[in-house]
C-alpha atoms as a PDB file:
ATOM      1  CA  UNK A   1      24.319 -23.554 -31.908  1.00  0.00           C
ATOM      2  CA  UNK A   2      21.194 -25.681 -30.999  1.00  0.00           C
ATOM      3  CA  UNK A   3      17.920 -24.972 -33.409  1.00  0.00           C
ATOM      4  CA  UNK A   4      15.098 -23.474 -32.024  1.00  0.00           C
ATOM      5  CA  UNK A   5      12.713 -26.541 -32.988  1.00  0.00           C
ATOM      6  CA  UNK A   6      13.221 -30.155 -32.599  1.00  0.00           C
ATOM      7  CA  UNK A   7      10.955 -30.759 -35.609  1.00  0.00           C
ATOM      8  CA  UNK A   8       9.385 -28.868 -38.729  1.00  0.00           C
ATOM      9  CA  UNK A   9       6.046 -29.002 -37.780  1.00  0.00           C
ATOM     10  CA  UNK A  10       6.001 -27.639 -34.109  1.00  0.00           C
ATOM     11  CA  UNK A  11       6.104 -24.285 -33.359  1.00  0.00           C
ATOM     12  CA  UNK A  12       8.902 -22.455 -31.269  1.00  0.00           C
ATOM     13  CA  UNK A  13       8.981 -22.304 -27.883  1.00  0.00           C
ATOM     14  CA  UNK A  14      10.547 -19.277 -25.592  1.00  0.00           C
ATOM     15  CA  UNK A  15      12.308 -21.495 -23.330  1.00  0.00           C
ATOM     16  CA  UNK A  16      13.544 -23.216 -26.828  1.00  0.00           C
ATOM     17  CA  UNK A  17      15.695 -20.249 -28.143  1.00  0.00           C
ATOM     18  CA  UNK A  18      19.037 -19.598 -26.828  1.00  0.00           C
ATOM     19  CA  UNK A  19      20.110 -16.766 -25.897  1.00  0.00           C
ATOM     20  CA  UNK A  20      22.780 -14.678 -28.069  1.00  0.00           C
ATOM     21  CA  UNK A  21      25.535 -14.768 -26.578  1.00  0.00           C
ATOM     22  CA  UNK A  22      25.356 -18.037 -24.684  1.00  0.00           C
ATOM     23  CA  UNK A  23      27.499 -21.001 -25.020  1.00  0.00           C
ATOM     24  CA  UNK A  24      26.712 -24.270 -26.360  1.00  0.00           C
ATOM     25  CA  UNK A  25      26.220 -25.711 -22.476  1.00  0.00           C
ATOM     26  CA  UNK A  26      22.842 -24.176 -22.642  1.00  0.00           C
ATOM     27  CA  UNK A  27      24.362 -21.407 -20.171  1.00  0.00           C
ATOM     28  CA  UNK A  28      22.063 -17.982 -20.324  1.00  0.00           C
ATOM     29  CA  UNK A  29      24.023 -14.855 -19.859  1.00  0.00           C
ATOM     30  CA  UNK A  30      23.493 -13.711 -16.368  1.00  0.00           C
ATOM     31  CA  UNK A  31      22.449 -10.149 -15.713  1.00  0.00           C
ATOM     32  CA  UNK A  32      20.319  -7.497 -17.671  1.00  0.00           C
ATOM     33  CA  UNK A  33      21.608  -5.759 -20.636  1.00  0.00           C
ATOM     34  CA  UNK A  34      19.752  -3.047 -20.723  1.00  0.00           C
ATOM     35  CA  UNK A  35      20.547  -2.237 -17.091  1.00  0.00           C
ATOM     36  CA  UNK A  36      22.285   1.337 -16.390  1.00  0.00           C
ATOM     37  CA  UNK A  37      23.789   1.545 -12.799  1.00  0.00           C
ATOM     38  CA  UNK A  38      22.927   4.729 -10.626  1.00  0.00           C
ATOM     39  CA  UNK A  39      20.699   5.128  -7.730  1.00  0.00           C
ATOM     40  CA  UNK A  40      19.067   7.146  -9.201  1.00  0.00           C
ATOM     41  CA  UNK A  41      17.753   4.983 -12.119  1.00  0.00           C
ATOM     42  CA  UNK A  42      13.471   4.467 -12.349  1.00  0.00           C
ATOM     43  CA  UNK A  43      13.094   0.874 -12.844  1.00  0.00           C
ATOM     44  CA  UNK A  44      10.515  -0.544 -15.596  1.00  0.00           C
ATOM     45  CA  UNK A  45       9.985   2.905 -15.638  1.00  0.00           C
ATOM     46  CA  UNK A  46       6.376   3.911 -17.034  1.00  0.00           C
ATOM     47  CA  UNK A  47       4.944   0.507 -15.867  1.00  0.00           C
ATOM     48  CA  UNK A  48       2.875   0.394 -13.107  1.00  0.00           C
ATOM     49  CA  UNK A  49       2.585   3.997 -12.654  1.00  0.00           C
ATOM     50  CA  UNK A  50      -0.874   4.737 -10.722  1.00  0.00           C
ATOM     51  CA  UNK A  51      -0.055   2.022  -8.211  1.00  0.00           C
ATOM     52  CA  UNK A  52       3.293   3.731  -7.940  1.00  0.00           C
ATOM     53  CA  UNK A  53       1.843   7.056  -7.478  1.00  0.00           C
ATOM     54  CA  UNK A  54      -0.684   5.672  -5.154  1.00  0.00           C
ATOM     55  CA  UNK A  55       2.537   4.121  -3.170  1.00  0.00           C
ATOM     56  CA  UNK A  56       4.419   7.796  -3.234  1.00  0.00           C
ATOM     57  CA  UNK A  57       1.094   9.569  -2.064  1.00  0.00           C
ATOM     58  CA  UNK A  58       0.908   7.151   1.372  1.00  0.00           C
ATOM     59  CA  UNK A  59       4.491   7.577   1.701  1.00  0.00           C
ATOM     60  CA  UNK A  60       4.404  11.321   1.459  1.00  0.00           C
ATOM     61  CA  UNK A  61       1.588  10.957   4.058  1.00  0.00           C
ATOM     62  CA  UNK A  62       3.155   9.359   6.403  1.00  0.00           C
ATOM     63  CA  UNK A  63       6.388  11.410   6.127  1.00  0.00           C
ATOM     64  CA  UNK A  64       4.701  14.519   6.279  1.00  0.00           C
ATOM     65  CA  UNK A  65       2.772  13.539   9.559  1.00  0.00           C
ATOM     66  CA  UNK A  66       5.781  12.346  11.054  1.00  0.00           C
ATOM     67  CA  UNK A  67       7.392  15.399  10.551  1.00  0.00           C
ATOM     68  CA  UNK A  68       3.967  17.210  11.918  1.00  0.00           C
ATOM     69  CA  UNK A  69       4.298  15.578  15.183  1.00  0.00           C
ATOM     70  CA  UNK A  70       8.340  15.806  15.229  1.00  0.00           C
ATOM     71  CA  UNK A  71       7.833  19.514  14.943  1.00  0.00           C
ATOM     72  CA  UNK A  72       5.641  19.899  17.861  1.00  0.00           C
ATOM     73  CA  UNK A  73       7.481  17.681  20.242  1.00  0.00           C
ATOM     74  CA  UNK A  74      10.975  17.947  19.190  1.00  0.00           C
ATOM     75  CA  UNK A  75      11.905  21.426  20.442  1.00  0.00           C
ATOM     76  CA  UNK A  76      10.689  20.490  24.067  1.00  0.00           C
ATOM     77  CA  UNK A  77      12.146  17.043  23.910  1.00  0.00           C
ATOM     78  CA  UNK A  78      15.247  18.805  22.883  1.00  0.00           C
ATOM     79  CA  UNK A  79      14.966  21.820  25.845  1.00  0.00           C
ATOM     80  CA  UNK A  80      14.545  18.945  28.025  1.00  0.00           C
ATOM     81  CA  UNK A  81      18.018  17.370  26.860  1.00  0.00           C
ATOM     82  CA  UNK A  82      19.680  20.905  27.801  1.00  0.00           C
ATOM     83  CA  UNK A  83      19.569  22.621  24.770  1.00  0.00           C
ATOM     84  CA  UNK A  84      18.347  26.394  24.853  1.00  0.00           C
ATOM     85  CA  UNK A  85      15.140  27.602  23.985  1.00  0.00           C
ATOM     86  CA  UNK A  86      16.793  29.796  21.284  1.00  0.00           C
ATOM     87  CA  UNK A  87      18.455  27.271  19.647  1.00  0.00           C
ATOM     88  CA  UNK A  88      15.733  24.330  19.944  1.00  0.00           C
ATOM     89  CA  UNK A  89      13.653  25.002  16.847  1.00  0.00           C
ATOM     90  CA  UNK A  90      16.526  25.532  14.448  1.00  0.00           C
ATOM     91  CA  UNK A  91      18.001  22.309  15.893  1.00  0.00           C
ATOM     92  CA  UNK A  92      14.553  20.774  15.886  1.00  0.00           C
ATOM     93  CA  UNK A  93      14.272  22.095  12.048  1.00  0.00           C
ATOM     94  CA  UNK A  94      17.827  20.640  10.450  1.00  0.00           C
ATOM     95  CA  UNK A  95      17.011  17.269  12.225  1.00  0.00           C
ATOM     96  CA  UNK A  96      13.444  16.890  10.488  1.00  0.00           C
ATOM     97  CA  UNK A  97      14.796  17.683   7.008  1.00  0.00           C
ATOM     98  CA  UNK A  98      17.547  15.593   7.905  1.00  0.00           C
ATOM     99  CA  UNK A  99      15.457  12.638   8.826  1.00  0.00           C
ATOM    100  CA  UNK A 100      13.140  13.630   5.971  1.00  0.00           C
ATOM    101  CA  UNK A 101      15.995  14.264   3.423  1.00  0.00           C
ATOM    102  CA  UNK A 102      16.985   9.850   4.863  1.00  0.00           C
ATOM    103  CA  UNK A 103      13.195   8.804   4.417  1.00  0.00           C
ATOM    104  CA  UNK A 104      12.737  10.527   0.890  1.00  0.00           C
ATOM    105  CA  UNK A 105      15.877   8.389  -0.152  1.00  0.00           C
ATOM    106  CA  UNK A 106      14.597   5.125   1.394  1.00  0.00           C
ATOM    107  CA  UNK A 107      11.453   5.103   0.184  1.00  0.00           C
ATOM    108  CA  UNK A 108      12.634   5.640  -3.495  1.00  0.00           C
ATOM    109  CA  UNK A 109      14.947   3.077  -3.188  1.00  0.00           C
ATOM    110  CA  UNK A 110      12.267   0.549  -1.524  1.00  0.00           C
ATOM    111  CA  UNK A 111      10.060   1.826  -4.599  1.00  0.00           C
ATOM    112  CA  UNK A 112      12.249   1.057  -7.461  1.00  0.00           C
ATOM    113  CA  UNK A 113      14.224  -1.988  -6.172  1.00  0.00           C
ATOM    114  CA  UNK A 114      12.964  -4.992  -8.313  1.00  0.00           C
ATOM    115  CA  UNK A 115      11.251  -7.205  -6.400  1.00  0.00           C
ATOM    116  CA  UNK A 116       8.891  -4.349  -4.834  1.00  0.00           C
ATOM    117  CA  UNK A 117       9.064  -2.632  -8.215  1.00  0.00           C
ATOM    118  CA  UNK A 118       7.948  -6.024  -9.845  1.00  0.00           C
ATOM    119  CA  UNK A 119       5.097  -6.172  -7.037  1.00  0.00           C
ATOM    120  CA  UNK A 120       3.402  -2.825  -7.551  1.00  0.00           C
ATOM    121  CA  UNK A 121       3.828  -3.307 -11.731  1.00  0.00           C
ATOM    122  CA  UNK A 122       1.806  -7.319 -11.251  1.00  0.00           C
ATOM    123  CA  UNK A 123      -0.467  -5.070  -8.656  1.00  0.00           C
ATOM    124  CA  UNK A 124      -1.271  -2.390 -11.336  1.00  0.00           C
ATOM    125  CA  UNK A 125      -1.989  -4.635 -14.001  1.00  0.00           C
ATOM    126  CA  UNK A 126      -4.364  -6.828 -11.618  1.00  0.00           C
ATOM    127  CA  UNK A 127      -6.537  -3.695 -10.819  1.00  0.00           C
ATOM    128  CA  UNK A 128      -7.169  -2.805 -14.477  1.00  0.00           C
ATOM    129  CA  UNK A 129      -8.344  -6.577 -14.677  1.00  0.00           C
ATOM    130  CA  UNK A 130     -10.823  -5.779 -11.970  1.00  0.00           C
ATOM    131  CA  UNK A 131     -14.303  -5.723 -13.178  1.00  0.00           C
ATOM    132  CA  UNK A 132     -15.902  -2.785 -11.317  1.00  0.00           C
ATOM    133  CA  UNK A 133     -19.580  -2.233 -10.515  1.00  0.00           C
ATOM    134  CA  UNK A 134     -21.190   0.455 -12.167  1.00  0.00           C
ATOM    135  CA  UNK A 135     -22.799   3.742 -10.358  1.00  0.00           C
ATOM    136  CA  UNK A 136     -26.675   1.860 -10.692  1.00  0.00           C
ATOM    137  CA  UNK A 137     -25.515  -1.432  -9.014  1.00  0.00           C
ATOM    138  CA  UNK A 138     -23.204   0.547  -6.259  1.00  0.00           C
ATOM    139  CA  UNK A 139     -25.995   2.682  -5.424  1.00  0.00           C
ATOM    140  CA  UNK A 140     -28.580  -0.229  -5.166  1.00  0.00           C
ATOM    141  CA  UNK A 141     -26.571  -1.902  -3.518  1.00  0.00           C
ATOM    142  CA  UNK A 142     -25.727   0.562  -0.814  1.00  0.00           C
ATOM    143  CA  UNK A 143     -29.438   1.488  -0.738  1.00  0.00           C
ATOM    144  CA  UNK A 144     -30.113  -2.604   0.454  1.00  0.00           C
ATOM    145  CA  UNK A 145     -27.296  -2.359   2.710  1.00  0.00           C
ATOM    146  CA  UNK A 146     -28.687   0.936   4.696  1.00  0.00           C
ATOM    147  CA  UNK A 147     -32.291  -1.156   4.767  1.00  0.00           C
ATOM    148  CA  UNK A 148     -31.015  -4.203   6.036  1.00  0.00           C
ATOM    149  CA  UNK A 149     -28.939  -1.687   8.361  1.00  0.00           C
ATOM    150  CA  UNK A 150     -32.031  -0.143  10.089  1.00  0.00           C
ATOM    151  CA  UNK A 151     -34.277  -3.475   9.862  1.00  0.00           C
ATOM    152  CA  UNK A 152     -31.432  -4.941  11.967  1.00  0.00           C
ATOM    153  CA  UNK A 153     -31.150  -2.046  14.270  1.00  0.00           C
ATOM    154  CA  UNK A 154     -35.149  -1.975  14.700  1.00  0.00           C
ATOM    155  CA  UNK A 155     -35.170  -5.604  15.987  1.00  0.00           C
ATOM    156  CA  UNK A 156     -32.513  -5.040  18.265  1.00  0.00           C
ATOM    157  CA  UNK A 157     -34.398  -2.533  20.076  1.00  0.00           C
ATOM    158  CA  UNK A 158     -37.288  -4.171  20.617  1.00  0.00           C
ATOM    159  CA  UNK A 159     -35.466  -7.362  21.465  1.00  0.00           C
ATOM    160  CA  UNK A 160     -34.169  -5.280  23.868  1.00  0.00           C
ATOM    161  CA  UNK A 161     -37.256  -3.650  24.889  1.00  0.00           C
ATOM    162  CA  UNK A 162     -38.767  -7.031  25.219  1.00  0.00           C
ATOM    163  CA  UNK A 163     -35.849  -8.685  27.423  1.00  0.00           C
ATOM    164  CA  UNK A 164     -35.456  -5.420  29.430  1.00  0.00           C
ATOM    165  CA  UNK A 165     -39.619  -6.109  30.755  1.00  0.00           C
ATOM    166  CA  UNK A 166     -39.311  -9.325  30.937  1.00  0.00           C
ATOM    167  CA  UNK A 167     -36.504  -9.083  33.162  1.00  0.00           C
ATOM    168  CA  UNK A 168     -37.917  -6.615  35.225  1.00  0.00           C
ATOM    169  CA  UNK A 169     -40.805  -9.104  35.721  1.00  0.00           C
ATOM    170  CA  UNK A 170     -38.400 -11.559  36.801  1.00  0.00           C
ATOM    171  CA  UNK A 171     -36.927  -8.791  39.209  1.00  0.00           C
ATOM    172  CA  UNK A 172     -33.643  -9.108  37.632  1.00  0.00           C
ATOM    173  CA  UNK A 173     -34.000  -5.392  36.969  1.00  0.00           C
ATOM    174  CA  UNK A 174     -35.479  -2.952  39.583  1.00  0.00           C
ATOM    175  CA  UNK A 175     -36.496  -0.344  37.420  1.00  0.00           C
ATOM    176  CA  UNK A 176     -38.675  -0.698  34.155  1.00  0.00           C
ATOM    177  CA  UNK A 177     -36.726  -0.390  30.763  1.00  0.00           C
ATOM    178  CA  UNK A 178     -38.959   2.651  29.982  1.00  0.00           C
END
């Protein structure tokens, strides 16, 4: 097996090390060995959870509306297709959990494959990099913002006031701004 360091004085590297396990090629084991199969199996679980939750909440959303509208139209779109008014909600009702029961089960998979899993951990630990303004600068801020807001606004009307006479001077307009 290869040593970690070429010399004594230098310090060893990650990308040094070999992997137990590995041959003398250099060859790294392929897969995880920690991984358990199942579907389902939380990945990195407990990393990344608010931007997780966050991801659940607009999911649960936008399920939740879609069953909303499917609820309202489905039953006539289904009375339409021929199928009695009796019987049109229940229908109606097993195909939204059905299609909810299908979405549920997609979105958890979407959330815990790797590479979106991976995405949402990097995103979580980006935001709690993020150096937030405090309450004094947010609310000064806004305060400038609103000023600027109505300065802005103010000109604009008596730009417009000012155009709107002198186009009625020029008989562009036949009837005085005010």
């Amino acid at each position: 097996m290869a040593s970690a360091t070429t010399e004594k004085n230098e310090k060893a590297m990650a990308s040094d090390a070999i992997a137990p396990g590995a041959d003398e090629g250099g060859n790294r084991p392929q897969g995880r060995m920690d991984e358990k199969g199942g579907f389902f199996r939380i990945y990195k679980k407990g990393q990344g959870y608010w931007t997780r939750m966050g991801t659940a909440g607009a999911a649960t959303l936008i399920g939740a509306l879609t069953a909303h509208f499917l609820y309202q139209y489905l039953p006539v779109w289904l009375r339409g297709a021929g199928v009695s008014q009796e019987q049109s909600m229940p229908v109606a009702l097993y195909i939204i959990a059905a299609l909810l029961a299908g979405y549920g089960l997609l979105v958890f998979w979407l959330m815990n494959k790797p590479s979106n899993a991976d995405f949402l951990i990097a995103t979580d630990s980006e935001m709690k990099k993020v150096n937030w303004t405090s309450r004094r600068e947010l609310m000064g801020s806004t305060k400038v913002v609103i000023l600027f807001m109505f300065l802005i606004a103010g000109m604009l009307f008596c730009f417009d006031i000012i155009f709107g006479y002198l186009f009625y001077l020029l008989t562009v307009l036949k009837t005085p701004p005010f």
